[in-house]
C-alpha atoms as a PDB file:
ATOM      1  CA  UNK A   1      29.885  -5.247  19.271  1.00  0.00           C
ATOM      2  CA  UNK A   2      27.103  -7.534  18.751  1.00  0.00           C
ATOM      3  CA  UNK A   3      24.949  -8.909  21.646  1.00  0.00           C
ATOM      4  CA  UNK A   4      23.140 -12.465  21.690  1.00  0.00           C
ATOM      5  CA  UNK A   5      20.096 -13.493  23.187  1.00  0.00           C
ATOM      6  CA  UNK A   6      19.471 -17.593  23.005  1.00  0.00           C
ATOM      7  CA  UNK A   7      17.081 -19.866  24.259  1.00  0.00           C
ATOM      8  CA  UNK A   8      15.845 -23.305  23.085  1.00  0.00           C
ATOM      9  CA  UNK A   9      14.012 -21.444  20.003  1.00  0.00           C
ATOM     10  CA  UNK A  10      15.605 -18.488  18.747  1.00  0.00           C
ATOM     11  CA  UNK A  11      19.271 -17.013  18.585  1.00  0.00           C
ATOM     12  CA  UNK A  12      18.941 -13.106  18.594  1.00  0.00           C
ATOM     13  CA  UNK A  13      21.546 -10.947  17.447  1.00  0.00           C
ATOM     14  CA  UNK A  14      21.644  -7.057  18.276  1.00  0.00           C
ATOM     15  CA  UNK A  15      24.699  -4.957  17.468  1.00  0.00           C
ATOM     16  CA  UNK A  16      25.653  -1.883  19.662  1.00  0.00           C
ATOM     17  CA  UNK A  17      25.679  -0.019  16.358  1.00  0.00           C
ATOM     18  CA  UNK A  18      22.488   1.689  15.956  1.00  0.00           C
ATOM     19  CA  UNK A  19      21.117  -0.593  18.755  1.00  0.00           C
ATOM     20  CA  UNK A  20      20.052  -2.385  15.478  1.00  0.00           C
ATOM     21  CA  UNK A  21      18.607  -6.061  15.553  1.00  0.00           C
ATOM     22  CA  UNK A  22      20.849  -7.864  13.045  1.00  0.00           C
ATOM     23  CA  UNK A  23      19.706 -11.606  13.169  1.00  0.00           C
ATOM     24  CA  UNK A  24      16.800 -13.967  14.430  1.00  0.00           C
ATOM     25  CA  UNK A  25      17.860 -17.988  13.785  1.00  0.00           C
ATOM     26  CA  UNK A  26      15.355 -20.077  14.569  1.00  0.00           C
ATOM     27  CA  UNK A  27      17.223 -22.812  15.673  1.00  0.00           C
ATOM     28  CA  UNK A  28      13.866 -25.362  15.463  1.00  0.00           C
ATOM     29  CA  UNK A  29      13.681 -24.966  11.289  1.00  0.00           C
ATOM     30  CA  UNK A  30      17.630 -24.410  10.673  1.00  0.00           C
ATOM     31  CA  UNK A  31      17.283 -20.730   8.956  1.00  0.00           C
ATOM     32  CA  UNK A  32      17.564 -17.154   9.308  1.00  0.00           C
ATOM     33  CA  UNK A  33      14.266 -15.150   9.325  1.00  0.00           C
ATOM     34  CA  UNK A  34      15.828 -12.084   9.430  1.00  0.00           C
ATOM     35  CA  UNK A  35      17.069 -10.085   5.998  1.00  0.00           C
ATOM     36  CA  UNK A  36      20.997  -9.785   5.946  1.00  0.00           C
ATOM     37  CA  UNK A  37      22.046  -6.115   5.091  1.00  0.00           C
ATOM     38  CA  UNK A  38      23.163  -7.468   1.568  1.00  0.00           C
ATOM     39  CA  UNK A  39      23.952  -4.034  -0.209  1.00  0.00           C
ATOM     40  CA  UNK A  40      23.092  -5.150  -3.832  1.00  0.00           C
ATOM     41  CA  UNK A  41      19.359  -4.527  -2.143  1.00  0.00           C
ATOM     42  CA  UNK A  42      19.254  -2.835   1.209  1.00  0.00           C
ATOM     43  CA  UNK A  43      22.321  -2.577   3.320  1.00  0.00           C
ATOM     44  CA  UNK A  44      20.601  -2.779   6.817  1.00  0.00           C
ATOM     45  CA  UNK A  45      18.705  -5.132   9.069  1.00  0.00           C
ATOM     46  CA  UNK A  46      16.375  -3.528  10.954  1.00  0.00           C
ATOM     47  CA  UNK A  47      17.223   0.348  11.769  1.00  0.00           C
ATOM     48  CA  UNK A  48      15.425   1.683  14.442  1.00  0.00           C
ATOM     49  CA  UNK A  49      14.113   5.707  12.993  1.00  0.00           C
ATOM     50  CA  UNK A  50      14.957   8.315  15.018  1.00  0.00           C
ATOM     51  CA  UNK A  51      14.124  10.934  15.406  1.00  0.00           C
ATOM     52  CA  UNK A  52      12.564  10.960  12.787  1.00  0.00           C
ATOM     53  CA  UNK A  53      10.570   8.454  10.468  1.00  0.00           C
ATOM     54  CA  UNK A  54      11.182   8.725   6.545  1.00  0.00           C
ATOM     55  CA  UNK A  55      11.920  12.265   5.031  1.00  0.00           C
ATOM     56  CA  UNK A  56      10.778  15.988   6.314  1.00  0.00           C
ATOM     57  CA  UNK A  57       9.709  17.732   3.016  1.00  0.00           C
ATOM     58  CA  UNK A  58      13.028  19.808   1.798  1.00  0.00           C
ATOM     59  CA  UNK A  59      14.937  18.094   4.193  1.00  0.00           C
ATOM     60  CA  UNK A  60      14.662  20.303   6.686  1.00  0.00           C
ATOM     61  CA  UNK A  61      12.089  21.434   9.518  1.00  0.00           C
ATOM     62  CA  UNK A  62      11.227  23.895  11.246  1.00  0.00           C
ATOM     63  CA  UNK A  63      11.265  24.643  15.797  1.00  0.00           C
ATOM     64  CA  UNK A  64      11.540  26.969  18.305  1.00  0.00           C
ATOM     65  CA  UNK A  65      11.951  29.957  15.421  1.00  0.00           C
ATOM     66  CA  UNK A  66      14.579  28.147  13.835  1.00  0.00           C
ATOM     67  CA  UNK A  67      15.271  25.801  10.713  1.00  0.00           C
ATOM     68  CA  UNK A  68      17.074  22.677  10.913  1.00  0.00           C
ATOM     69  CA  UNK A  69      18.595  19.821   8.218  1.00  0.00           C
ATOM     70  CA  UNK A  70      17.594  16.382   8.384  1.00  0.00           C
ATOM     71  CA  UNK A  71      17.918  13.456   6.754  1.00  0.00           C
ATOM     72  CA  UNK A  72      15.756  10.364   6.130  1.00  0.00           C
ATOM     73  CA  UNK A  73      14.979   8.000   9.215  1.00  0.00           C
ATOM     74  CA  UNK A  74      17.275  10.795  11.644  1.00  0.00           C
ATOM     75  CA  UNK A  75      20.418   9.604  12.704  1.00  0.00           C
ATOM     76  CA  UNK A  76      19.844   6.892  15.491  1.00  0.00           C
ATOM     77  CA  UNK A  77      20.490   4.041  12.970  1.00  0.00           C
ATOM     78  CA  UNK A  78      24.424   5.767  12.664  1.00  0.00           C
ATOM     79  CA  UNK A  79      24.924   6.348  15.865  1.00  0.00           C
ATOM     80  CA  UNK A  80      26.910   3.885  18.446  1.00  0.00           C
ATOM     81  CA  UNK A  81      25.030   3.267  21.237  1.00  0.00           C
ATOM     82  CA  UNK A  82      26.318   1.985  25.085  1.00  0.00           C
ATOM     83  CA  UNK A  83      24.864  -0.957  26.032  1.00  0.00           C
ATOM     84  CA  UNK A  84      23.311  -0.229  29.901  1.00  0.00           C
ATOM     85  CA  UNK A  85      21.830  -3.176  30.888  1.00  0.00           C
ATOM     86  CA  UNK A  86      22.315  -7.100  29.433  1.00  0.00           C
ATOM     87  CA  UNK A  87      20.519  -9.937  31.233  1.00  0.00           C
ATOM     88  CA  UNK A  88      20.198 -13.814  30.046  1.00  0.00           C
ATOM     89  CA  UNK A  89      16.854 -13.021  28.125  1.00  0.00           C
ATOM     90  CA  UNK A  90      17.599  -8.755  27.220  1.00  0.00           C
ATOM     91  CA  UNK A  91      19.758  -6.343  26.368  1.00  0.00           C
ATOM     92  CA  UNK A  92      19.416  -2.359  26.674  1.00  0.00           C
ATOM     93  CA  UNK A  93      20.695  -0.023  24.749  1.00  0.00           C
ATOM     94  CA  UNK A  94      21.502   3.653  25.008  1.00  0.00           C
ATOM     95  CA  UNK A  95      22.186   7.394  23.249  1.00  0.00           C
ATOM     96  CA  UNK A  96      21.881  10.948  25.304  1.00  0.00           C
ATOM     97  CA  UNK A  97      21.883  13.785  23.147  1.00  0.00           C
ATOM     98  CA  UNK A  98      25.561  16.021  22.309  1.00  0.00           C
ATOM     99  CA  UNK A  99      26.646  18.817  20.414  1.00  0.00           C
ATOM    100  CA  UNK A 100      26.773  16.321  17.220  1.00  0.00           C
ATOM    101  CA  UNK A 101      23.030  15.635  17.389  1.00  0.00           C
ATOM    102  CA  UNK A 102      22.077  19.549  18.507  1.00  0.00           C
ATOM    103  CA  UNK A 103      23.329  20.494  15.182  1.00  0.00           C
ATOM    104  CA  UNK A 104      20.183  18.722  13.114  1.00  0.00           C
ATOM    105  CA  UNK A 105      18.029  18.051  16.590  1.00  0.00           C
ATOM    106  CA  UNK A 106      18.144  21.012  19.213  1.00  0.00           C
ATOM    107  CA  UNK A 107      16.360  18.868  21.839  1.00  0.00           C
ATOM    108  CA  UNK A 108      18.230  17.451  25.228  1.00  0.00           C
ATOM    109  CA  UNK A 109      16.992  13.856  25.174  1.00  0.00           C
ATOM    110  CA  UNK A 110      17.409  10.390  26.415  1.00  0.00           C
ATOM    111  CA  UNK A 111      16.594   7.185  23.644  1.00  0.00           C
ATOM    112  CA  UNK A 112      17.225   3.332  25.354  1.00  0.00           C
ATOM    113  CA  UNK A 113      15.867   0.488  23.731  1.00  0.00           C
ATOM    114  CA  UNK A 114      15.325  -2.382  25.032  1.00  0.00           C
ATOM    115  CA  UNK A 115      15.079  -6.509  23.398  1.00  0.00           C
ATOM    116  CA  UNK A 116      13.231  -9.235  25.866  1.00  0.00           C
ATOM    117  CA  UNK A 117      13.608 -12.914  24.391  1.00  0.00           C
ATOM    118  CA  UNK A 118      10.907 -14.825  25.447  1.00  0.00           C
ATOM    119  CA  UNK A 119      10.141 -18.027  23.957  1.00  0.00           C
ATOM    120  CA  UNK A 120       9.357 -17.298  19.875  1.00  0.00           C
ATOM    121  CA  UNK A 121       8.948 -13.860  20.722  1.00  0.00           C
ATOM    122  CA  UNK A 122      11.019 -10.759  20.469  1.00  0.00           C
ATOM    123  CA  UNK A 123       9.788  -7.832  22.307  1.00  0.00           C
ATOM    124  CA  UNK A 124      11.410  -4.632  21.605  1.00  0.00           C
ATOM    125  CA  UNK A 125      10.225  -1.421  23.736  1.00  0.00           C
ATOM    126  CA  UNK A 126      11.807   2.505  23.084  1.00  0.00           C
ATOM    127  CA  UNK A 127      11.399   5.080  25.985  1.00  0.00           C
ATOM    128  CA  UNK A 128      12.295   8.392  25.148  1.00  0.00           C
ATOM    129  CA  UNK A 129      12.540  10.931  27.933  1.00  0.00           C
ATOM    130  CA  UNK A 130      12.684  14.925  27.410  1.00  0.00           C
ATOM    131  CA  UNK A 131      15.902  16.421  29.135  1.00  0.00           C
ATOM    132  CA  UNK A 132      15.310  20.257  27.511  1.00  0.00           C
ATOM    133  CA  UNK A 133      14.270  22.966  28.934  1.00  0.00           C
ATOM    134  CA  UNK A 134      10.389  23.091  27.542  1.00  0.00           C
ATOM    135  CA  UNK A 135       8.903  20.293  25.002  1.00  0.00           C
ATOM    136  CA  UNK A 136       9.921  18.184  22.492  1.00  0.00           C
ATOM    137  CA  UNK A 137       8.605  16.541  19.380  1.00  0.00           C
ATOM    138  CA  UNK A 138       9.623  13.945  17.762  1.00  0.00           C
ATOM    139  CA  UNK A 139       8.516  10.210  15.511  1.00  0.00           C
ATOM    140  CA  UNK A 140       9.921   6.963  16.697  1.00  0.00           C
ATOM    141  CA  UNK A 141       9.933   3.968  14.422  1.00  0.00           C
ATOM    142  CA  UNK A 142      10.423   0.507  13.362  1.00  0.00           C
ATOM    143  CA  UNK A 143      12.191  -1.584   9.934  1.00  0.00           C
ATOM    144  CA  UNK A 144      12.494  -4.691   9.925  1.00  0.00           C
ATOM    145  CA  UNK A 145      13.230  -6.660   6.865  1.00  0.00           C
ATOM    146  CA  UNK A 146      12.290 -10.453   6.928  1.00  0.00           C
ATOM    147  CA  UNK A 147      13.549 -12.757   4.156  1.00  0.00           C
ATOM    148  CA  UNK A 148      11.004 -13.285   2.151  1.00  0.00           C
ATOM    149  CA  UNK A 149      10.836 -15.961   0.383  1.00  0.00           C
ATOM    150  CA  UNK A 150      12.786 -17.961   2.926  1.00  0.00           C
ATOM    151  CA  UNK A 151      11.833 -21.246   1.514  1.00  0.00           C
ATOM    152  CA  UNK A 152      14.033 -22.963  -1.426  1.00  0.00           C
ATOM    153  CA  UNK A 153      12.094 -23.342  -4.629  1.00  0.00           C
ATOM    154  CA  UNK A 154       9.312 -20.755  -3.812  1.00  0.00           C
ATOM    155  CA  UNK A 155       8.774 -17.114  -4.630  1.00  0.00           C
ATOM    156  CA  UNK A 156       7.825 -14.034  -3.122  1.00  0.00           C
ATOM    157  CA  UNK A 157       4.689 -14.011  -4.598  1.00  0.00           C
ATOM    158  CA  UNK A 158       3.685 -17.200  -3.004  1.00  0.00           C
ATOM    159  CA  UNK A 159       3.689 -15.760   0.265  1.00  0.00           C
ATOM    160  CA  UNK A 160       0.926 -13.766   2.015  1.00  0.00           C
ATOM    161  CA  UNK A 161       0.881 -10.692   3.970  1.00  0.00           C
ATOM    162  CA  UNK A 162      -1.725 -11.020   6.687  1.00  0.00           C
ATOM    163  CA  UNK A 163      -3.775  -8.585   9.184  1.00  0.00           C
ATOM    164  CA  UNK A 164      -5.701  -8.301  11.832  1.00  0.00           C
ATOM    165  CA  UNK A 165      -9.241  -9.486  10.536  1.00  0.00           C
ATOM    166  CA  UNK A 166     -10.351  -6.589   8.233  1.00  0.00           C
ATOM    167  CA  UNK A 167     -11.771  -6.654   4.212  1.00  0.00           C
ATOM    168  CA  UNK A 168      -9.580  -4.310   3.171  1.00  0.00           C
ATOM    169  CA  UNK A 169      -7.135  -1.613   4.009  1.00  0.00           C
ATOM    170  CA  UNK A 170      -6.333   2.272   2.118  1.00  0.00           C
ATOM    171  CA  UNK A 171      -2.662   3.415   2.015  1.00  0.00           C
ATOM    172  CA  UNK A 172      -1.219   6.163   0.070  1.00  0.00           C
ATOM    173  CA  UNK A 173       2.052   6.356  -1.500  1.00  0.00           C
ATOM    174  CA  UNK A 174       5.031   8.279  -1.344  1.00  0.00           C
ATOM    175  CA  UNK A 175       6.104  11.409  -3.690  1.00  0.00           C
ATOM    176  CA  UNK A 176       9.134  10.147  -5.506  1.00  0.00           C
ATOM    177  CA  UNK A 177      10.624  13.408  -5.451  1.00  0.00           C
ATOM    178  CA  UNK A 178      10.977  14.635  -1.660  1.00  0.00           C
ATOM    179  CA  UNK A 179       9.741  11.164  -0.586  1.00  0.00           C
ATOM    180  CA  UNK A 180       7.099  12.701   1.580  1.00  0.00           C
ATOM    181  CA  UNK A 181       3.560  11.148   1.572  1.00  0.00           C
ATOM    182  CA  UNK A 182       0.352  11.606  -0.690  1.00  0.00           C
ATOM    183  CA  UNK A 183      -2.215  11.322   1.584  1.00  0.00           C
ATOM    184  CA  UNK A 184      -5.387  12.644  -0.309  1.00  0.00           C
ATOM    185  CA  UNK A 185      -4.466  10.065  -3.153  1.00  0.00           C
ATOM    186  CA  UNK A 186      -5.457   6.926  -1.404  1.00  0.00           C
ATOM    187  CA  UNK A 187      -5.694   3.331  -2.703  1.00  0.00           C
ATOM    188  CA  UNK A 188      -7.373   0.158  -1.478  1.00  0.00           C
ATOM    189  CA  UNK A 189      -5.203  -3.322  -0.576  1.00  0.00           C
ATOM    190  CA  UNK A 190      -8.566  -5.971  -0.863  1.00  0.00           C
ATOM    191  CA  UNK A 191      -7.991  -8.391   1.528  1.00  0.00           C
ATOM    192  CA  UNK A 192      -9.413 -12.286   1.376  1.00  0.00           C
ATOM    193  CA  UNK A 193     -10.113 -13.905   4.722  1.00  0.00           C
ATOM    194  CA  UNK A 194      -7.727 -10.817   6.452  1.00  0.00           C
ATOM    195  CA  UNK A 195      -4.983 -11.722   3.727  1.00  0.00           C
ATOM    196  CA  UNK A 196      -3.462 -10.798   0.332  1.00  0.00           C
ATOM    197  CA  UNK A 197      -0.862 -12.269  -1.486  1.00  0.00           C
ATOM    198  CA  UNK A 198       2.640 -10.118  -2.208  1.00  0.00           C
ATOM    199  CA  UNK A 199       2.106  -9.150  -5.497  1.00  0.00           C
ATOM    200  CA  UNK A 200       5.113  -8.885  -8.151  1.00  0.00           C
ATOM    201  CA  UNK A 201       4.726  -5.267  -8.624  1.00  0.00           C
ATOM    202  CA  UNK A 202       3.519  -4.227  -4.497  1.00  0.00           C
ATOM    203  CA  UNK A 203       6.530  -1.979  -4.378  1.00  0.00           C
ATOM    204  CA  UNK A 204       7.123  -0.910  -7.492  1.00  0.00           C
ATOM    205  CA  UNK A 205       6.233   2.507  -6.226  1.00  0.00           C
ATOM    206  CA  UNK A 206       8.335   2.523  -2.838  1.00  0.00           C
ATOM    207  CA  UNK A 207       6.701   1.604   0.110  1.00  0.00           C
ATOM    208  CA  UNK A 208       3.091   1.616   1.539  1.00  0.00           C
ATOM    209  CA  UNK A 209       1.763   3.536   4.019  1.00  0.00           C
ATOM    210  CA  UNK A 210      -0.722   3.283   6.521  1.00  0.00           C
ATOM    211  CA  UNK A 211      -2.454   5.345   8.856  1.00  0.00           C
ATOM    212  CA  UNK A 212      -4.925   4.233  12.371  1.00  0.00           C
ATOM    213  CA  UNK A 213      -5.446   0.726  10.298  1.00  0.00           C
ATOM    214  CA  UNK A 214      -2.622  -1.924  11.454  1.00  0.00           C
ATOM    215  CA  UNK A 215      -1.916  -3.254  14.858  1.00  0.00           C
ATOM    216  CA  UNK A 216      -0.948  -6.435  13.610  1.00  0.00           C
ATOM    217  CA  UNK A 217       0.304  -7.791  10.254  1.00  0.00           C
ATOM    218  CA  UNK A 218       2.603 -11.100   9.023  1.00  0.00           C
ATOM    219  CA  UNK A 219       3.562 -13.263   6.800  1.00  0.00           C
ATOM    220  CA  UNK A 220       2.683 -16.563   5.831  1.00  0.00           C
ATOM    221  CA  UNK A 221       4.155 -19.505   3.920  1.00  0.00           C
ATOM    222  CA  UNK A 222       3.096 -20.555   0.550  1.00  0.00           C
ATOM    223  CA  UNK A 223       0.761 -23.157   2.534  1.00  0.00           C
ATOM    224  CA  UNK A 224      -0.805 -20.385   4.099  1.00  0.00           C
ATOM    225  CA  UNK A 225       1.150 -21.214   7.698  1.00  0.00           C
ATOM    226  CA  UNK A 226       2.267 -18.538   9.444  1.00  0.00           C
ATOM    227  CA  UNK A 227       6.142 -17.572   9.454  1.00  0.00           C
ATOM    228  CA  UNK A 228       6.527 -13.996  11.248  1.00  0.00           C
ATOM    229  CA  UNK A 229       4.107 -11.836  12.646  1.00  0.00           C
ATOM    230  CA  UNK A 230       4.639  -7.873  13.950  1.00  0.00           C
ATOM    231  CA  UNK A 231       2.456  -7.092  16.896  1.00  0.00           C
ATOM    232  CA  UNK A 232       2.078  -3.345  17.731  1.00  0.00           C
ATOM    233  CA  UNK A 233      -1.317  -2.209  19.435  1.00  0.00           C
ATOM    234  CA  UNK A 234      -1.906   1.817  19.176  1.00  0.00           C
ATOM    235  CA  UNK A 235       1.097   2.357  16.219  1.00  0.00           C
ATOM    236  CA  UNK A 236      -1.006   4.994  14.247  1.00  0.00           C
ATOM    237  CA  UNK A 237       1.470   4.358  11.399  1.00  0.00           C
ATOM    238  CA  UNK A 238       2.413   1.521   9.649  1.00  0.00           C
ATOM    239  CA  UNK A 239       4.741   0.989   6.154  1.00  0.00           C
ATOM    240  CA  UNK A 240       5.305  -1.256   4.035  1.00  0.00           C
ATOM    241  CA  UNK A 241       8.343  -1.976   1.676  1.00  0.00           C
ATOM    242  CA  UNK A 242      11.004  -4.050  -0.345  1.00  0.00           C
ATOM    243  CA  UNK A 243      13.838  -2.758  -2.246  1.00  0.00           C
ATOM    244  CA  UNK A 244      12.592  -3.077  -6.140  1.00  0.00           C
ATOM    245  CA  UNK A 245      13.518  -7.353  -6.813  1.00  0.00           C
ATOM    246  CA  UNK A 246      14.822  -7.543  -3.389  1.00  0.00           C
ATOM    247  CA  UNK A 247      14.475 -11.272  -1.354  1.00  0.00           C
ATOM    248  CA  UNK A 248      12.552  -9.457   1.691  1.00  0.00           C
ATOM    249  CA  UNK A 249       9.927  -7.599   3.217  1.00  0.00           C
ATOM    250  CA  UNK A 250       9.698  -5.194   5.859  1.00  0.00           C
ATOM    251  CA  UNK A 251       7.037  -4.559   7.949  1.00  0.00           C
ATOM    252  CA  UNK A 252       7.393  -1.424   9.691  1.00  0.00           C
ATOM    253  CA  UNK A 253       5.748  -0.232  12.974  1.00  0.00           C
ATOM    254  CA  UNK A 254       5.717   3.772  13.395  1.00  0.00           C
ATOM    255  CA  UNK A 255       4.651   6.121  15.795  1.00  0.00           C
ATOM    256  CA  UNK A 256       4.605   9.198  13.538  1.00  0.00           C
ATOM    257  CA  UNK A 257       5.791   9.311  10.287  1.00  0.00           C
ATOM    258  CA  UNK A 258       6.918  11.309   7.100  1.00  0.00           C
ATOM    259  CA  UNK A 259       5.717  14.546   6.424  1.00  0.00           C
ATOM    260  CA  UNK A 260       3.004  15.514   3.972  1.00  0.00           C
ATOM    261  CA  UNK A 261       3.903  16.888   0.329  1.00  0.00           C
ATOM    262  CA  UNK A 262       4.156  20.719   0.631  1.00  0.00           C
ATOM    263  CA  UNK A 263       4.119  20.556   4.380  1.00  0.00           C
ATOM    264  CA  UNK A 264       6.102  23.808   6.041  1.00  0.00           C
ATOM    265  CA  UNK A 265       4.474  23.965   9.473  1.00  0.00           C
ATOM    266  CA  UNK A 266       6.362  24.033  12.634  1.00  0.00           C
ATOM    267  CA  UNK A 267       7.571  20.664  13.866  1.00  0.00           C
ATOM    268  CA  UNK A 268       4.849  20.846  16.468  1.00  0.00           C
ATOM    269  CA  UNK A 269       2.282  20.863  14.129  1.00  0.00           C
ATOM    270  CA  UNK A 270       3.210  18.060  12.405  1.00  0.00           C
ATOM    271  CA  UNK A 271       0.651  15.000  11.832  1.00  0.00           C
ATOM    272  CA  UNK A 272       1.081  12.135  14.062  1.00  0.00           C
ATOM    273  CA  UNK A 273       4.346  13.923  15.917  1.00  0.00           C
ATOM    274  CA  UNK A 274       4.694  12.698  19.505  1.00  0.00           C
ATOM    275  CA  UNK A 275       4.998  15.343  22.184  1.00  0.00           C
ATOM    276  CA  UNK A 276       6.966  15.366  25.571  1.00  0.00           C
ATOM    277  CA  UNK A 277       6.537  17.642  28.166  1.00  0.00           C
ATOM    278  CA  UNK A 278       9.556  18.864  30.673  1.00  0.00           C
ATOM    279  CA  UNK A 279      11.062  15.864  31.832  1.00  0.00           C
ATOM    280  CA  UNK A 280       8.312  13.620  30.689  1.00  0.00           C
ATOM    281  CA  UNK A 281       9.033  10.110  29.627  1.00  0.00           C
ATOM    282  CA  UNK A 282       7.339   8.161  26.660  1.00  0.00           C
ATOM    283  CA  UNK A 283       7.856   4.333  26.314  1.00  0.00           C
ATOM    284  CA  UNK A 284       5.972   1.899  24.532  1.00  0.00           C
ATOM    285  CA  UNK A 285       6.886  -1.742  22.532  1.00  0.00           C
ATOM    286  CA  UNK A 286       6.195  -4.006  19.658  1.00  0.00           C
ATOM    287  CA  UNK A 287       6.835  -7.907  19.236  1.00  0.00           C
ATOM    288  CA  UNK A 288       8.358  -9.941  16.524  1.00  0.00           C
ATOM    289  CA  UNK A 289       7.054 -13.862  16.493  1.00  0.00           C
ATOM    290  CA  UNK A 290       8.273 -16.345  14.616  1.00  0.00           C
ATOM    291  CA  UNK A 291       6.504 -19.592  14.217  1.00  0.00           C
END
């Protein structure tokens, strides 16, 4: 089922499926700012990654003395969720852990997510609380794709991606292989005035990835106005992506992220993994504006 959140500004679609968002209209300019699942390209919206964010290296991972499968981005993006809560301006969503999600995650948990309309902007907040019976680790993220370009006659590479003030930025790719990340082969993204345009080839080698650099970043129009803008103050991660000729981009808020190449720690040591003690609760939120 898909739930709607409306004001005077924005029409906000989010489907119980996956909890995913699945539209912002802005109702002011006539046009839909957020990328429509077409599968020639990318055949999602805006999955939320759970638990967790891009690939484990083999697939698989290691806890508590035992190996696991996984797959990339975990499972919450398939998974129905109940909706607990829906109020004018939000709707919460819902998953508890079950035998189906033991057998790849052995951790008793609680996910609800949360989207607050207010005005142009979309807040969306995760709390995940630890049910098991010691701690659990896990990565939490964000994908949403914007359509990019969104205005007739103009390309992507008229449009600007746009941060928070700094001269330039280092990311690292991803292995094309396991699709786990390079960090110790680094490269620099020059920015101009806190800018840089979206270059024809950005993604010709899957996404970009950031680490402790990005707490906000967004797009502009070919006239340098702003169009969408991701705000997400202490994400330590932060990717970047479009499908290979695809009309989007996503900008993707993380809190933890892929492994490394060649990583075969325990989950627990894991870079960036988030940690919950018995019974402890983590929340935290980012915002989508649209001008």
């Amino acid at each position: 089922m898909i739930r709607v959140l409306e004001n005077e500004f924005l029409k906000v679609s989010i489907d119980d499926h996956g909890a995913e968002l699945s539209g912002i209209w802005d109702k002011e300019k006539s046009r839909e700012v957020l990328w429509q699942a077409d599968p020639a390209y990318w055949g999602r919206h805006a999955p939320v990654l759970f638990p967790n964010v891009g690939r484990h290296f083999g697939n698989h991972y290691r806890t508590g003395g035992s190996e696991y499968p996984s797959k990339q981005h975990g499972f919450a993006r398939d998974t129905d969720f109940i909706c607990v809560d829906s109020t004018p301006n939000s709707v919460t969503h819902q998953i508890k852990s079950d035998d189906s999600t033991k057998e790849t995650y052995p951790f008793d948990f609680m996910l609800r997510i949360k989207h607050i309309l207010n005005g142009r902007r979309l807040t969306i907040s995760w709390k995940v609380e630890n049910n098991s019976d010691g701690p659990m680790y896990f990565a939490i993220g964000a994908h949403p794709a914007f359509n990019v370009p969104i205005l007739p006659g103009t390309r992507q590479s008229d449009y600007r991606l746009t941060f928070d003030g700094q001269e330039s930025l280092t990311y690292f790719l991803l292995d094309p292989q396991t699709g786990t990340a390079l960090p110790d082969k680094t490269h620099t993204l020059v920015l101009e005035n806190g800018s840089c345009p979206i270059s024809e080839h950005m993604f010709d080698h899957d996404a970009l990835v950031f680490d402790n650099q990005i707490t906000r970043a967004g797009i502009t129009l070919p006239d340098g106005t702003p169009y969408v803008e991701i705000r997400c103050a202490g994400f330590p991660n932060f990717g970047i992506w479009a499908a290979p000729g695809a009309p989007f981009v996503c900008l993707e808020p993380w809190m933890g992220r892929c492994d490394d190449y060649g990583f075969t720690g325990e989950l627990s040591e894991k870079p960036f993994i988030n940690r919950l003690g018995l019974d402890e609760m983590f929340e935290t939120a980012y915002t989508i504006e649209v001008f």
